[in-house]
Protein backbone atom coordinates (compact mmCIF):
# COMPACT_ATOMS: atom_id res chain seq x y z
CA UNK A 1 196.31 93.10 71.67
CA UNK A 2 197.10 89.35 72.46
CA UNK A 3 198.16 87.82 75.67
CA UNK A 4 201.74 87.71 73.82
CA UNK A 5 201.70 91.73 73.12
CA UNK A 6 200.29 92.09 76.84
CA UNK A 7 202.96 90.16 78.60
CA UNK A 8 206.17 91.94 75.81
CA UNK A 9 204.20 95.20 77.13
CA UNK A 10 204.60 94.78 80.58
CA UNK A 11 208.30 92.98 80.47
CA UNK A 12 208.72 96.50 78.98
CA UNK A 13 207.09 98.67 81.09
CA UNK A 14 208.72 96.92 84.09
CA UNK A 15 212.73 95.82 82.83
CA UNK A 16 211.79 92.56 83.51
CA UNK A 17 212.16 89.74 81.68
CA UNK A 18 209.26 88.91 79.01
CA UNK A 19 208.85 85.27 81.04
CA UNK A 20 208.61 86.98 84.50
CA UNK A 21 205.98 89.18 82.62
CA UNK A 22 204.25 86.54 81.42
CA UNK A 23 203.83 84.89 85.29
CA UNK A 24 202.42 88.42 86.16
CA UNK A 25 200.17 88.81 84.11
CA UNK A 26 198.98 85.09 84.75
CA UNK A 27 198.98 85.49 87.75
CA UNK A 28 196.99 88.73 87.98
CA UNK A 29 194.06 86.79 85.54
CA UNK A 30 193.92 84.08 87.53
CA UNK A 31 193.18 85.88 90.61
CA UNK A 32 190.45 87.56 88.54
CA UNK A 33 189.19 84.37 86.98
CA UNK A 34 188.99 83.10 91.05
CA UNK A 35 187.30 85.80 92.34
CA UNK A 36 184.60 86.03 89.54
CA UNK A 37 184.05 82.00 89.93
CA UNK A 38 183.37 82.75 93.85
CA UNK A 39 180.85 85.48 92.34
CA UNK A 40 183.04 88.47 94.01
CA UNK A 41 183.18 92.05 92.37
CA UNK A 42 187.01 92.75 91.47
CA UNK A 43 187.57 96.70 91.25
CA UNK A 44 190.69 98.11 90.02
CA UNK A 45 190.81 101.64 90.55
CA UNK A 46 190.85 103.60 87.35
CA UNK A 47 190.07 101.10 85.28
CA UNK A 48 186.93 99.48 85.85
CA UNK A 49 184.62 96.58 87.77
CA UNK A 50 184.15 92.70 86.45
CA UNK A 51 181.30 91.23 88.14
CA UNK A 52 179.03 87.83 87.53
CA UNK A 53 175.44 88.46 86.66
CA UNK A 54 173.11 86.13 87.24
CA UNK A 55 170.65 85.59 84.17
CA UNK A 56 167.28 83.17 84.62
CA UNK A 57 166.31 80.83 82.36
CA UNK A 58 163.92 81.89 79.80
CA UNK A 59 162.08 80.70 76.98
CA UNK A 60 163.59 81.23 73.54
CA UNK A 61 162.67 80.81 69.77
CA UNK A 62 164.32 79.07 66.77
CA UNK A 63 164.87 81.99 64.45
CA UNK A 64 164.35 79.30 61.23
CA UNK A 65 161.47 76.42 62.23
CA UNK A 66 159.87 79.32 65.15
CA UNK A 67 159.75 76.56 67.58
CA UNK A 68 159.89 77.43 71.26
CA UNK A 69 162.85 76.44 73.23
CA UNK A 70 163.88 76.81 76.76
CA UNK A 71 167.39 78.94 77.31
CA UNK A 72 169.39 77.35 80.72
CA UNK A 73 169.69 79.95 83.24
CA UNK A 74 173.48 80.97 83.09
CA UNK A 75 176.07 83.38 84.65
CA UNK A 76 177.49 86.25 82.79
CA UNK A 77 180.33 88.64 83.64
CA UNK A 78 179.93 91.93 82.99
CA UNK A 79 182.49 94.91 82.97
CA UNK A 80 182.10 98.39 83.42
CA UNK A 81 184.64 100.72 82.70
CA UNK A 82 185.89 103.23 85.27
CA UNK A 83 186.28 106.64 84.20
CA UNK A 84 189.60 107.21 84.14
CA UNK A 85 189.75 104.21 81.05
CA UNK A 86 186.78 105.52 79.48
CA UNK A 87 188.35 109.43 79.43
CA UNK A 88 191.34 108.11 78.02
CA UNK A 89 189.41 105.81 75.59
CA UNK A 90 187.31 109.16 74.48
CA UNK A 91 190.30 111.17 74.35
């Protein structure tokens, strides 16, 4: 599913029009999006939790010369699914 089915999904689900869909759905990942930048859990009942892992930096190696290389520490976001998605995913 693209952003395009996901907003034509919702203008459907709701009557509205596919534009004021569109600024929903936005609106809705944006919040997301600003709440995982400020490294806040978002939980949405039913269907899961987004939150930003921290990962250190760590030494790496070049698969094709095996030469060491240092890895930056980064952030990662990680989602786990709540179990109302995953019953319906395993249905």
């Amino acid at each position: 599913m693209t952003l395009d089915d996901l907003n034509q999904a919702v203008a459907n689900a709701t009557g509205t029009t596919k534009a004021g869909a569109a600024k929903s759905v936005q609106a809705v990942l944006a919040s997301i999006q600003e709440a995982l930048t400020k490294k806040e859990k978002v939980s949405i009942a039913g269907f899961g939790v987004f939150e930003t892992v921290d990962r250190p930096a760590r030494d790496g190696r070049n698969p094709q010369t095996g030469q060491t290389i240092k890895i930056a520490a980064s952030t990662a976001i990680k989602f786990k699914p709540g179990k109302t998605l995953r019953d319906k995913v395993n249905a």
